[in-house]
Protein backbone atom coordinates (compact mmCIF):
# COMPACT_ATOMS: atom_id res chain seq x y z
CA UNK A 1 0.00 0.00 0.00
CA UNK A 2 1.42 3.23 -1.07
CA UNK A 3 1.20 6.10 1.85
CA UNK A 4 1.47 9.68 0.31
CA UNK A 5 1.55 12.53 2.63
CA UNK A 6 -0.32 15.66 1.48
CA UNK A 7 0.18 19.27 2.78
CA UNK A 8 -3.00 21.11 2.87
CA UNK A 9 -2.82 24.71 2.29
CA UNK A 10 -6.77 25.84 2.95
CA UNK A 11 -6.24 29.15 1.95
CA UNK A 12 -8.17 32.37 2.36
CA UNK A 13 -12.10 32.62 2.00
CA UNK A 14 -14.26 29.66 0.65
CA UNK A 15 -11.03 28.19 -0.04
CA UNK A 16 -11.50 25.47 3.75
CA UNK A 17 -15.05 24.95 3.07
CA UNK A 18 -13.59 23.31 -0.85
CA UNK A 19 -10.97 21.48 0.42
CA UNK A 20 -12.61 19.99 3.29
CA UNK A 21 -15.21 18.50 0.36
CA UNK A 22 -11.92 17.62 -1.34
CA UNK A 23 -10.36 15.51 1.89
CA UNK A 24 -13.57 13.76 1.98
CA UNK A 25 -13.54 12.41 -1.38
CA UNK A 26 -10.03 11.89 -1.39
CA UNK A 27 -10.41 9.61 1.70
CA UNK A 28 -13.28 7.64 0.72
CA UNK A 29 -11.56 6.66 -2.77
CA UNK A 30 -8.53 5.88 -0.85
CA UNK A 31 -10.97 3.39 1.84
CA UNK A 32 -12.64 1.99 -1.07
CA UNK A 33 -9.86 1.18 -3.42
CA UNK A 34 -7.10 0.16 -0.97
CA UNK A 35 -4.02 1.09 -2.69
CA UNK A 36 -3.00 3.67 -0.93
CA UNK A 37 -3.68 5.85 1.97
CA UNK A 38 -3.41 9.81 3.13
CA UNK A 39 -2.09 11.62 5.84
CA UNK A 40 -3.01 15.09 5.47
CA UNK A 41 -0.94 17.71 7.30
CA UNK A 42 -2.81 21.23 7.30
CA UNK A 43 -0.86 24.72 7.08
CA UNK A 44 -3.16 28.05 8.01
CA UNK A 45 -1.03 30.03 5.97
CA UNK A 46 -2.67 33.04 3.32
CA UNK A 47 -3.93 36.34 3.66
CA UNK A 48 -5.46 36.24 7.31
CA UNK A 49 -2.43 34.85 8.59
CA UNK A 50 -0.60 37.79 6.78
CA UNK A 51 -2.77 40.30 8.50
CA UNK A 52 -1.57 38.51 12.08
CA UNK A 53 2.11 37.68 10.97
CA UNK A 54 2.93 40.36 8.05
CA UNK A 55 4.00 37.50 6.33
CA UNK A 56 1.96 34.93 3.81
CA UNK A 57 4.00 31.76 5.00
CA UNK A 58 6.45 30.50 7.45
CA UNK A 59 9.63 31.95 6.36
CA UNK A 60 11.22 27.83 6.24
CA UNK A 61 7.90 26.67 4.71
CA UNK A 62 9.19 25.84 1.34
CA UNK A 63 11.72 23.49 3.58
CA UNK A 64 9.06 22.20 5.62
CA UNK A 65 7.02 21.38 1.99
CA UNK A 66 9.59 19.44 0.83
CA UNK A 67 8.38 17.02 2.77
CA UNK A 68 5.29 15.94 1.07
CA UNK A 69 4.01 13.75 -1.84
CA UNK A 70 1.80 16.86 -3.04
CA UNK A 71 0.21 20.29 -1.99
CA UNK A 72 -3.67 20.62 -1.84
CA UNK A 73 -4.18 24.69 -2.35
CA UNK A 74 -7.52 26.00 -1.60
CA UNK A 75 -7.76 29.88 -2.54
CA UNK A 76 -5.70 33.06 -1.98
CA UNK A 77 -6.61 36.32 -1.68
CA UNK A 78 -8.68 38.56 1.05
CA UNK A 79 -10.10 42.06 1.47
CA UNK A 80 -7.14 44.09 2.56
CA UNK A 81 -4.25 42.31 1.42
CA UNK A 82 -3.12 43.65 -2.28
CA UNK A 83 -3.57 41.19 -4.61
CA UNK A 84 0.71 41.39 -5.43
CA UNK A 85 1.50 40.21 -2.29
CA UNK A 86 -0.74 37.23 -1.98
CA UNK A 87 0.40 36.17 -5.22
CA UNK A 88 3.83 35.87 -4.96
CA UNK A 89 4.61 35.51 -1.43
CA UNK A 90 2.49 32.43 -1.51
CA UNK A 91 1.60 31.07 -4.95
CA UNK A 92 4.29 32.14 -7.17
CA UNK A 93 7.04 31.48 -4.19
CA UNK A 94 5.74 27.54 -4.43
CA UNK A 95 5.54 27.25 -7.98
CA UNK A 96 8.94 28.72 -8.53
CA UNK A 97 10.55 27.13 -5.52
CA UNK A 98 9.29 23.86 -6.63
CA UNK A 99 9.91 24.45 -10.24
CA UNK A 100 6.22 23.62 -10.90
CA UNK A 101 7.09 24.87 -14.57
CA UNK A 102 3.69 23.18 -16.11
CA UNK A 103 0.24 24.40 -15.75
CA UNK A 104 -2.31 22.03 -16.86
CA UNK A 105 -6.09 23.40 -17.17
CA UNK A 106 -8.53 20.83 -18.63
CA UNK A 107 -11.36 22.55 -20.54
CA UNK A 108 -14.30 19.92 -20.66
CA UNK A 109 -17.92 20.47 -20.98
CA UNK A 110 -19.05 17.84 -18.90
CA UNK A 111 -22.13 16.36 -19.62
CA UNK A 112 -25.08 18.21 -17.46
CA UNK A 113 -22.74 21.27 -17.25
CA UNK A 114 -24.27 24.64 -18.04
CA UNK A 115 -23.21 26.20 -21.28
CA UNK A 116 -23.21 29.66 -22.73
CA UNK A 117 -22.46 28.71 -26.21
CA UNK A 118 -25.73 27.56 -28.35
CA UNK A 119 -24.97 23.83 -29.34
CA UNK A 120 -21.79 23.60 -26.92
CA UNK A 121 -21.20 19.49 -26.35
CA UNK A 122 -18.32 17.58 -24.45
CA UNK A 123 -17.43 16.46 -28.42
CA UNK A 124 -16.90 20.49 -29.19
CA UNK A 125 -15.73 21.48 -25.50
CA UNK A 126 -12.79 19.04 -24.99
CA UNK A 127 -9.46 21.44 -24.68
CA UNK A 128 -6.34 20.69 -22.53
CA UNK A 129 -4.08 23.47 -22.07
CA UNK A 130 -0.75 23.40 -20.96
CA UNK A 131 0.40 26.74 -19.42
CA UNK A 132 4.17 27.47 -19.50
CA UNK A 133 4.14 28.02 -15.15
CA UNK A 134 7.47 29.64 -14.42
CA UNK A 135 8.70 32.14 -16.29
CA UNK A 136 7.47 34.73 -19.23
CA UNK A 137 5.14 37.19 -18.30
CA UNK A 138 5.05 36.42 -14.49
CA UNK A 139 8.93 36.31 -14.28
CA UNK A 140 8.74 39.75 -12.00
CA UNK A 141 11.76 41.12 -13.60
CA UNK A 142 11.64 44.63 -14.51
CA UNK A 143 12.16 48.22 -12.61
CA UNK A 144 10.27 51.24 -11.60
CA UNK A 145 12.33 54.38 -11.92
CA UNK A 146 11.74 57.83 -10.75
CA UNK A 147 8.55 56.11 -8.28
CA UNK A 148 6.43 59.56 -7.50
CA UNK A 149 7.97 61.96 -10.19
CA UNK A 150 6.52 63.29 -13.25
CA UNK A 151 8.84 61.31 -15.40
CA UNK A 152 8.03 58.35 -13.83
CA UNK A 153 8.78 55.27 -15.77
CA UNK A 154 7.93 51.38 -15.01
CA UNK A 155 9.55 48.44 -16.92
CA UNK A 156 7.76 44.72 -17.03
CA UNK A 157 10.03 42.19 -18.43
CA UNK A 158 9.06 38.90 -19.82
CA UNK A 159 11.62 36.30 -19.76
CA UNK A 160 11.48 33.02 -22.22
CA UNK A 161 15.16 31.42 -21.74
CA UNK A 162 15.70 28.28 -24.42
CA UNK A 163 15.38 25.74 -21.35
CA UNK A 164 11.95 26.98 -19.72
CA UNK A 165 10.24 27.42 -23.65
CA UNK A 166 11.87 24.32 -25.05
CA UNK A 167 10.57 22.20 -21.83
CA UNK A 168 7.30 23.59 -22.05
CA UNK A 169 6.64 22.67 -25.90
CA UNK A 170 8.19 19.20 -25.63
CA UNK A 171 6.22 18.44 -22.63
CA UNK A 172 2.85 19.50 -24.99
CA UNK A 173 4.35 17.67 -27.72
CA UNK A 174 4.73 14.32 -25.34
CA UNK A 175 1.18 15.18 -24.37
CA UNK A 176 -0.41 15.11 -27.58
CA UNK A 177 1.29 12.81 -28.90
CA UNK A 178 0.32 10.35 -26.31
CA UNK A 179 -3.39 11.31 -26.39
CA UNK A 180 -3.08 11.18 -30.18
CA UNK A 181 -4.57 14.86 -30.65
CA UNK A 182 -3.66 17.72 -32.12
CA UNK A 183 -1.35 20.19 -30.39
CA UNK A 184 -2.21 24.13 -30.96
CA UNK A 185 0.73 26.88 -30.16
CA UNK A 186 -0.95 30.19 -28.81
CA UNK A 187 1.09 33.56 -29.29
CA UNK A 188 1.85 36.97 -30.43
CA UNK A 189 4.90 37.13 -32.44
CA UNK A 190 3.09 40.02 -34.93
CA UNK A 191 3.27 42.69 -31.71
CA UNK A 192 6.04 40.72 -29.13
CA UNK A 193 8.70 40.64 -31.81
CA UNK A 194 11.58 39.16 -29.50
CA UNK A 195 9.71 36.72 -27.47
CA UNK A 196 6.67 35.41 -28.87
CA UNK A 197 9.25 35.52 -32.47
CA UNK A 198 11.60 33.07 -29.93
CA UNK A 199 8.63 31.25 -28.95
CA UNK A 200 7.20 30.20 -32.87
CA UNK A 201 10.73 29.48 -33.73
CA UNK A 202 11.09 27.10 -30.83
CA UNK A 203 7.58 25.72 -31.30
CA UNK A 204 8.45 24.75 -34.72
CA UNK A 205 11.90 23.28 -33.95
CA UNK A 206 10.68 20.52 -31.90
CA UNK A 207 7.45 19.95 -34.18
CA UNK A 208 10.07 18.08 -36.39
CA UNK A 209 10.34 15.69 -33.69
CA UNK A 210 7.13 14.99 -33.61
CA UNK A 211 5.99 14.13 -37.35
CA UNK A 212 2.79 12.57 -36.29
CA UNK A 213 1.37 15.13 -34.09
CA UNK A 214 -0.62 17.77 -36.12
CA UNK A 215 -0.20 21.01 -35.23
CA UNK A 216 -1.69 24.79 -35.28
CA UNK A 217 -0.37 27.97 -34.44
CA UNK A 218 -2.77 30.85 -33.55
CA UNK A 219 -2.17 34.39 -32.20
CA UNK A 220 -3.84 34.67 -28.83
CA UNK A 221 -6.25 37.30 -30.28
CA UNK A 222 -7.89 35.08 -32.61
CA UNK A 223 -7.53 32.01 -30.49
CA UNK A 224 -10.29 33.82 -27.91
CA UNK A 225 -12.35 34.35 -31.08
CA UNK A 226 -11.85 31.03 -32.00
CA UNK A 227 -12.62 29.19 -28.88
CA UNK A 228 -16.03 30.97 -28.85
CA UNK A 229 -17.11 30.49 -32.45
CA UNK A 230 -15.02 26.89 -33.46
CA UNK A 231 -13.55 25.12 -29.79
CA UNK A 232 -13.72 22.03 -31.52
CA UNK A 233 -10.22 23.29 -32.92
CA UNK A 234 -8.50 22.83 -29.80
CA UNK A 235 -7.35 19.76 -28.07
CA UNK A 236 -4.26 19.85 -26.61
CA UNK A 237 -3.49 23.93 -26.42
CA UNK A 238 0.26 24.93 -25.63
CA UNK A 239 1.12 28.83 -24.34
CA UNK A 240 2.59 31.27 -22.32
CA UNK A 241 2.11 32.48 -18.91
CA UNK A 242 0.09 35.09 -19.41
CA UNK A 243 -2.02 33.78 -22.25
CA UNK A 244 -2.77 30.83 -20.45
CA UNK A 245 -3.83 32.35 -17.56
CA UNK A 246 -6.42 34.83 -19.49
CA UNK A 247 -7.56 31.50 -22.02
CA UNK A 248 -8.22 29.05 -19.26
CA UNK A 249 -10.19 31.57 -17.60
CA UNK A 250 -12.45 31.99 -20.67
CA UNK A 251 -11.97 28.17 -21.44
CA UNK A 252 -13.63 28.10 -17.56
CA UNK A 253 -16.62 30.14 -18.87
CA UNK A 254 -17.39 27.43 -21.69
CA UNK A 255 -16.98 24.71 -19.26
CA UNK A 256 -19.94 25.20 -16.93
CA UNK A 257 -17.83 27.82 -14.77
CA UNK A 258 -15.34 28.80 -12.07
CA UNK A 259 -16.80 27.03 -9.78
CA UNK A 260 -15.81 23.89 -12.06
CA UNK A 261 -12.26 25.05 -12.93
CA UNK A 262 -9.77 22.83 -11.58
CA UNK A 263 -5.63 23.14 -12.22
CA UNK A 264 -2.66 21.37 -11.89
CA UNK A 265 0.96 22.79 -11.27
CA UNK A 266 3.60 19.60 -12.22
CA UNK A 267 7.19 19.09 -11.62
CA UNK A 268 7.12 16.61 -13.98
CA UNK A 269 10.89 15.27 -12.87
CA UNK A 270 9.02 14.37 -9.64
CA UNK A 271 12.18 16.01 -7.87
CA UNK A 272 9.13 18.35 -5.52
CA UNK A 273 5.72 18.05 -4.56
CA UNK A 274 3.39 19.56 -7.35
CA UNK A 275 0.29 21.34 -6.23
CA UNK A 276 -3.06 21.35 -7.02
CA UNK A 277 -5.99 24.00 -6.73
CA UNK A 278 -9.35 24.85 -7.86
CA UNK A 279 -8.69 28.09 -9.38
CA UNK A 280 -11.97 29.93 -8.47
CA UNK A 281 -10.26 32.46 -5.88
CA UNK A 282 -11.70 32.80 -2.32
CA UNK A 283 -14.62 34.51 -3.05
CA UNK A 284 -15.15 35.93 0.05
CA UNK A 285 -18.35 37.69 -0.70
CA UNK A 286 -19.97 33.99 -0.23
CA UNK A 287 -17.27 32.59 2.21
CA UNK A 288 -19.18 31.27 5.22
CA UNK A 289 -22.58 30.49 4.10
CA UNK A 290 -21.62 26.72 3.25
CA UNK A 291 -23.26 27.46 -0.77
CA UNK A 292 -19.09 27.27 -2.33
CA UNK A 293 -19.08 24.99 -5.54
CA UNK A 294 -16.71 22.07 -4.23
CA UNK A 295 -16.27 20.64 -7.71
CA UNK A 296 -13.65 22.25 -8.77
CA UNK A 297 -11.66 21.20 -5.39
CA UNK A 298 -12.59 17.58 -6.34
CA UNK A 299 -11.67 17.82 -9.85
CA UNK A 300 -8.56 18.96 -8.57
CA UNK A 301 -7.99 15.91 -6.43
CA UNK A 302 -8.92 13.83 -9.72
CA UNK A 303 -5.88 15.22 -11.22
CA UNK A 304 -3.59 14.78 -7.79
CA UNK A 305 -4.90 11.11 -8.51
CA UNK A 306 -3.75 10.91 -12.25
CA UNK A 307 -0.45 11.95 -10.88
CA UNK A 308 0.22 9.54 -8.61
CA UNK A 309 -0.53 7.01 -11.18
CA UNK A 310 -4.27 6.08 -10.17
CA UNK A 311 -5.69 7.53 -13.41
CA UNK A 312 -8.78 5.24 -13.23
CA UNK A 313 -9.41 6.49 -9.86
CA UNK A 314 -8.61 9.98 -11.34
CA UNK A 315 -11.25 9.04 -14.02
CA UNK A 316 -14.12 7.71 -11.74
CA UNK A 317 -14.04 10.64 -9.87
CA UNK A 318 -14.53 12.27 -13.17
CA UNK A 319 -17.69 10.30 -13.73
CA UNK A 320 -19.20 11.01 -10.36
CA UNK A 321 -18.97 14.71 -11.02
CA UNK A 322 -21.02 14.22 -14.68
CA UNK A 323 -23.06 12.05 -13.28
CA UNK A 324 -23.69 14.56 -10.08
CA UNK A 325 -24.77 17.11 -12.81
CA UNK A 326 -26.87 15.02 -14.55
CA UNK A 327 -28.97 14.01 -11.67
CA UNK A 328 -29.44 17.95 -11.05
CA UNK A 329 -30.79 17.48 -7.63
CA UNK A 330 -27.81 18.18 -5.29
CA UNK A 331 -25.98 20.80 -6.86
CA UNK A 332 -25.13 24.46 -5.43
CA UNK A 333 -26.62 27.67 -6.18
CA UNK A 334 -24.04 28.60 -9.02
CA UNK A 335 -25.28 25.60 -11.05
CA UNK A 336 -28.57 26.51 -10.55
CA UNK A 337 -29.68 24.10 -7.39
CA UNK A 338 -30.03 24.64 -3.52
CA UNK A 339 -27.67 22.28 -1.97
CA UNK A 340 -24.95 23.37 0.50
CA UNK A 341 -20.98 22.97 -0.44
CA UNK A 342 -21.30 19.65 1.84
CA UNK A 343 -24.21 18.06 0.29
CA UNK A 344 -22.49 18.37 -2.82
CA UNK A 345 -19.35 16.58 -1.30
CA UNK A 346 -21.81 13.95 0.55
CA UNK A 347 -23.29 12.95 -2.78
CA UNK A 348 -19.76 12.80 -5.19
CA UNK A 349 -18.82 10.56 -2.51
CA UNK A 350 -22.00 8.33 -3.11
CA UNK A 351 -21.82 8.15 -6.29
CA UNK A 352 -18.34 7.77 -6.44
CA UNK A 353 -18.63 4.53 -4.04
CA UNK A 354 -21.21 3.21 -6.24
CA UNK A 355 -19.14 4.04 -9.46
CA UNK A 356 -15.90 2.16 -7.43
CA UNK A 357 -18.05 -0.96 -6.28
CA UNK A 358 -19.51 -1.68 -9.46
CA UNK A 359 -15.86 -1.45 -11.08
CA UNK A 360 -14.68 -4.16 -8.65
């Protein structure tokens, strides 16, 4: 029996009342298939405990990380604490300590998820992207000169080196080529003539190593168009920092939500924990009255599963979650129904016993 030790970083806002839905499910797939078990060890770090501490984390808690199998993120981000700070003296400091350098967002229309698009189906809506995690746009390098004066100036420097671009594209490339899809390149090389010029080039240097994989390239302008009016043209999506974090979000919208976005940020050398998070933000105008979408922390743990190599587990889970939908009787205000953020969790973990009982 494999034991995997998960730190559990609540978070800020709704972000406890998730990931306690989260544990739950993660435990009862754990008593039910018997192939591993869990020991959770929570943190209370995020914005509250920077309003008590000045500080978003332990100042040794990327050493005390280390420890674990994986990190189980809730939300970040509270009333009074700029939205800079809780970024990257929390989320950003893990990522890059950890060299978390892929994002992975899966865009999927679940079957009884709402839908803004007319016609939208889990054939048309079926997009993974894979968000360069480390660098680019969110590399913080840059200045602000002459801070106050009237010739004030402020400089924000992207940064694509040949390792963190090259890894990011042959990880896609792997990707695809496994899933045998299609793999789409998302950039601006007409207006970023250095890096997104750097990034084509390198896109289309290691397509040759990949003859079998069909490919696109789209600037990120008429990619949004394109996901609205033709999604079915994206399956496995490749991109930059930045670009990725703006699609996903819309992806999100075609998907049935935020409150059904889930994410994924891999060391894929296994050589630190990776983390995982729904990526709906603390929303603390609902935090407290128990209504918080869970999903998104469950589809979350779905992908924790696929990384410790239980993909069918990772893939039940998957099921419960449609299946939840389809039902449409337990299902929070967001998607339309009444039920509380744990009667949500209490019923994925029905159906998810049934699903697992029925498999074995």
């Amino acid at each position: 029996m494999k034991k995997l030790k998960i730190a559990v970083i609540p978070g800020d806002g709704i972000g406890p009342e998730v990931i306690d839905e989260g544990v739950k499910i993660m435990k009862k797939a754990a008593e039910l298939d018997g192939r591993m078990t869990f020991e959770f060890t929570y943190f209370p770090w995020g914005c509250e405990y920077y309003l008590q501490h000045g500080k978003m984390m332990d100042e040794d808690g990327i050493e005390q990380l280390k420890a674990f199998d994986a990190i189980y993120l809730g939300a970040v981000g509270y009333p009074g604490v700029p939205d800079h700070i809780s970024l990257w003296d929390l989320l950003l400091r893990i990522r890059k300590a950890f060299d978390q350098y892929v994002n992975i967002r899966p865009i999927t229309l679940l079957n009884g998820a709402p839908c803004p698009l007319v016609g939208g189906s889990k054939e048309t809506i079926d997009m993974l992207f894979i968000r360069e995690n480390s660098e680019g746009e969110y590399a913080g390098a840059g200045d602000w000169l002459f801070k106050g004066k009237q010739e004030e100036v402020v400089l924000q420097t992207g940064v694509f080196s040949r390792k963190g671009t090259e890894r990011i594209i042959r990880y896609a490339f792997e990707t695809a080529a496994a899933a045998g899809k299609s793999l789409t390149s998302i950039s601006k090389a007409n207006a970023l003539n250095y890096s997104m010029v750097f990034w084509d080039q390198v896109f289309e240097e290691v397509s040759k190593e990949y003859p079998n994989v069909k490919t696109s390239s789209y600037l990120v302008d008429a990619a949004a168009m394109l996901m609205i009016k033709e999604p079915s043209r994206f399956e496995v999506v490749v991109t930059s920092n930045l670009f990725g974090d703006i699609l996903t979000d819309l992806g999100a919208a075609l998907a049935g939500g935020m409150g059904l976005a889930a994410g994924a940020n891999i060391n894929p050398e296994r050589l630190y924990p990776s983390m995982f998070e729904p990526i709906h933000g603390s929303a603390p105008d609902i935090s407290g009255h128990g209504i918080a979408n869970p999903l998104a922390s469950i589809w979350s743990a779905s992908q924790m599963f696929d990384h410790f190599g239980f993909e069918d587990i990772g893939k039940q889970l998957l099921l419960a979650i449609e299946m939840l939908m389809e039902e449409k009787s337990v299902l929070t205000p967001d998607l339309g129904g009444t039920a509380t953020t744990s009667q949500v969790g209490d019923r994925v973990a029905e159906i998810l016993t049934e699903i697992m009982v029925t498999a074995s």
